[in-house]
C-alpha atoms as a PDB file:
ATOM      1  CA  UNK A   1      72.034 127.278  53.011  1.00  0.00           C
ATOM      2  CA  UNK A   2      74.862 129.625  53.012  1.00  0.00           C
ATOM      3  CA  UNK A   3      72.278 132.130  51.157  1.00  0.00           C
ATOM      4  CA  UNK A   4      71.548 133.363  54.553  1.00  0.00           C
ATOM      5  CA  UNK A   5      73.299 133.434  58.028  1.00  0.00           C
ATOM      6  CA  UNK A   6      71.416 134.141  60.705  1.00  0.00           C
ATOM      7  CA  UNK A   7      72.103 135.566  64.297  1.00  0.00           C
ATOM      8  CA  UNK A   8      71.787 131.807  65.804  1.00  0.00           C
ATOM      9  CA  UNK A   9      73.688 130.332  63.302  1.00  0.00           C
ATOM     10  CA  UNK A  10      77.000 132.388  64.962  1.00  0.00           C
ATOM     11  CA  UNK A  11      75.516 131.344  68.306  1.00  0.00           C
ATOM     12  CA  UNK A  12      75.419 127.461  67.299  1.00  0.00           C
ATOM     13  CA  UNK A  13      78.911 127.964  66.172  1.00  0.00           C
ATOM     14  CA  UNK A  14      79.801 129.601  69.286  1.00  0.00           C
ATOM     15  CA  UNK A  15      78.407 126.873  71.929  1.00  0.00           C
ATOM     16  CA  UNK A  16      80.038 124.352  69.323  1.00  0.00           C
ATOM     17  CA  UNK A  17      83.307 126.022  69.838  1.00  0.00           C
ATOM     18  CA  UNK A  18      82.779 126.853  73.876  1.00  0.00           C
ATOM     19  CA  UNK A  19      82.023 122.679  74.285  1.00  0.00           C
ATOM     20  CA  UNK A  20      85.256 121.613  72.556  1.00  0.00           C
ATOM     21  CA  UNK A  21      87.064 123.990  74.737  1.00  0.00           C
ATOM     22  CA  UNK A  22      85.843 123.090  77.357  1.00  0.00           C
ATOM     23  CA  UNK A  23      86.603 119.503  76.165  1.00  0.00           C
ATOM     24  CA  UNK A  24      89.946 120.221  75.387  1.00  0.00           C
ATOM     25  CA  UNK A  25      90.661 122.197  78.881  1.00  0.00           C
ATOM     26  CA  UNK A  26      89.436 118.887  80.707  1.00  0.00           C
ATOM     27  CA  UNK A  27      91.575 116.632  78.874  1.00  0.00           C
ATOM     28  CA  UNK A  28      94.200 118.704  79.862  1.00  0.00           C
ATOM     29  CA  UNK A  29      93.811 119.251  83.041  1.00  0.00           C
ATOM     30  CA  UNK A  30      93.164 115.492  83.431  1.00  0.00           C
ATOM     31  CA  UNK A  31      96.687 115.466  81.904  1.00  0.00           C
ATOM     32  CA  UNK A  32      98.276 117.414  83.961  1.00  0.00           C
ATOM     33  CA  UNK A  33      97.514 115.543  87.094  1.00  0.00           C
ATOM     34  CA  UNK A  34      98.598 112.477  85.942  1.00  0.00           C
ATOM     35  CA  UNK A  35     101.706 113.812  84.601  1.00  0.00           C
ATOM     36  CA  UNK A  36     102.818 115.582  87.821  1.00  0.00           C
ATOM     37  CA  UNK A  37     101.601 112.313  89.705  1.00  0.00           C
ATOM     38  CA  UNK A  38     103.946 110.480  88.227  1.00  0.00           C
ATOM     39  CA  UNK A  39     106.906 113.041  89.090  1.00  0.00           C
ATOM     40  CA  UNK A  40     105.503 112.813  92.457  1.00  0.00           C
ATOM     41  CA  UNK A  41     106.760 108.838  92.278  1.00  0.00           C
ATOM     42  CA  UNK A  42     109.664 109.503  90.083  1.00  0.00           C
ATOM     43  CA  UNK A  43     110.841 112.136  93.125  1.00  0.00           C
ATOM     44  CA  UNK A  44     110.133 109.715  95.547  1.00  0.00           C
ATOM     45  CA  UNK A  45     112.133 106.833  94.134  1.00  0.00           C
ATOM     46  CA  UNK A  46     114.775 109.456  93.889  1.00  0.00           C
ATOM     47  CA  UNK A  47     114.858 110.112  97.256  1.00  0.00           C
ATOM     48  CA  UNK A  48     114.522 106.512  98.424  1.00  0.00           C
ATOM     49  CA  UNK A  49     117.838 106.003  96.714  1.00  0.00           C
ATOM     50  CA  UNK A  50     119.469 108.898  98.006  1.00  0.00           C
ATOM     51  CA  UNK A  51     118.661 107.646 101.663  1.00  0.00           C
ATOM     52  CA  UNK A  52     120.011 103.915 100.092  1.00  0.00           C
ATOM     53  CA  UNK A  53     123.564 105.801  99.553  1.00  0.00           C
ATOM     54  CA  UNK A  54     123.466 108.092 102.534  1.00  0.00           C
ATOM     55  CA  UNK A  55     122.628 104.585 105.192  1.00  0.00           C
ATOM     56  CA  UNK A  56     124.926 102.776 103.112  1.00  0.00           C
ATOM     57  CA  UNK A  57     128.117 105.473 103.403  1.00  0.00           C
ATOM     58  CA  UNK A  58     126.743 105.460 107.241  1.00  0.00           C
ATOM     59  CA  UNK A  59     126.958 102.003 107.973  1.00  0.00           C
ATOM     60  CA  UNK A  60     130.355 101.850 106.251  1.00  0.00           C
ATOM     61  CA  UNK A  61     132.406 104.576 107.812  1.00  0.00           C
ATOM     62  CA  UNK A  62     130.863 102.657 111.454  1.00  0.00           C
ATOM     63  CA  UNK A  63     132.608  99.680 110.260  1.00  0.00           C
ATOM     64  CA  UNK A  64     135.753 101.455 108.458  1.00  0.00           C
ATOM     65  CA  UNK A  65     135.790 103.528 112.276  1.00  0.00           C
ATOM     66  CA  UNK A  66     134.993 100.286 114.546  1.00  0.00           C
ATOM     67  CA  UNK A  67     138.105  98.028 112.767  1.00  0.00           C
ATOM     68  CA  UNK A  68     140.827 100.439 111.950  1.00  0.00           C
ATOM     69  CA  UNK A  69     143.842 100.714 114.167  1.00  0.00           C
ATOM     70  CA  UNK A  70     145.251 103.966 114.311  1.00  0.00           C
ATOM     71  CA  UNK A  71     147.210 105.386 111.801  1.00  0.00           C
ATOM     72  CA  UNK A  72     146.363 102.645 109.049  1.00  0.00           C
ATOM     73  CA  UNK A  73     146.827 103.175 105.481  1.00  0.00           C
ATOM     74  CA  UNK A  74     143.656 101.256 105.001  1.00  0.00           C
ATOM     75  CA  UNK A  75     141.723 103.910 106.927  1.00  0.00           C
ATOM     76  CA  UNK A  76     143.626 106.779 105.430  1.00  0.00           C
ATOM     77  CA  UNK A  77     142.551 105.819 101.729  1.00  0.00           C
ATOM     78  CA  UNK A  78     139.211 105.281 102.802  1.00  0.00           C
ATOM     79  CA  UNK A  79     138.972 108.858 104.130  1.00  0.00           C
ATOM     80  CA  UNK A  80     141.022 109.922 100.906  1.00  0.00           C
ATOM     81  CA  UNK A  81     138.236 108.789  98.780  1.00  0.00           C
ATOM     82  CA  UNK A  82     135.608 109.584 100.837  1.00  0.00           C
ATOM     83  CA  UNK A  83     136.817 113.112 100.786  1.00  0.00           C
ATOM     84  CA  UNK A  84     136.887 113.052  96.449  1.00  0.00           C
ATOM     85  CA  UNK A  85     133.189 111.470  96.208  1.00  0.00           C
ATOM     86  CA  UNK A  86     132.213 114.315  98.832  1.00  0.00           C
ATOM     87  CA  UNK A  87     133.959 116.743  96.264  1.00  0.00           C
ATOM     88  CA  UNK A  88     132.105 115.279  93.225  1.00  0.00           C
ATOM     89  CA  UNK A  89     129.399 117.252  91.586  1.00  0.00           C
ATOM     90  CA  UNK A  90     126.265 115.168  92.106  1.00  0.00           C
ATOM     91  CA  UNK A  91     123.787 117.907  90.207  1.00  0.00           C
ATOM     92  CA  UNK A  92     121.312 119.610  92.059  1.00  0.00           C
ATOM     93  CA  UNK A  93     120.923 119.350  95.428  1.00  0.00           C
ATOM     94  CA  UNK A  94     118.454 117.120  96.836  1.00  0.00           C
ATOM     95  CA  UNK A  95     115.527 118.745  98.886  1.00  0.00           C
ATOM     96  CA  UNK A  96     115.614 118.609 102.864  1.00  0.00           C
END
């Protein structure tokens, strides 16, 4: 058998080798989509939670602003620590 190679013997091995990369370049691109589909969710549950926090800091500085009488030390330590979380390094920004 390996007495004598012939021309199509290199060509077999060639379309062997061309289908299992094409194979592989499938797979992969199969992969690919799936993987940035699920980033795709991943960023969306990311920003459903950042517009949780933002509605929630919202609906609380209404209230905070609605019941505090002027000049209360309540209201002042609210706005205090509302002030540090703002200064608080939440990583990247989130997109807009």
């Amino acid at each position: 058998m390996w007495h004598e190679l012939r021309p199509t013997d290199f060509q077999r091995a060639r379309h062997v080798l061309n289908l299992r990369r094409a194979d592989t370049l499938r797979r992969h691109t199969a992969e690919l989509l799936e993987l940035q589909a699920r980033h795709e969710e991943d960023i969306k549950a990311l920003d459903a939670k950042y517009a949780e926090i933002d509605a929630l800091e919202k609906t609380v500085a209404a209230f905070v602003q609605e019941i505090k009488p002027p000049g209360d030390l309540i209201f002042r330590a609210y706005a205090a620590s509302s002030a540090a979380i703002a200064r608080l390094d939440w990583g990247p920004p989130r997109p807009t």
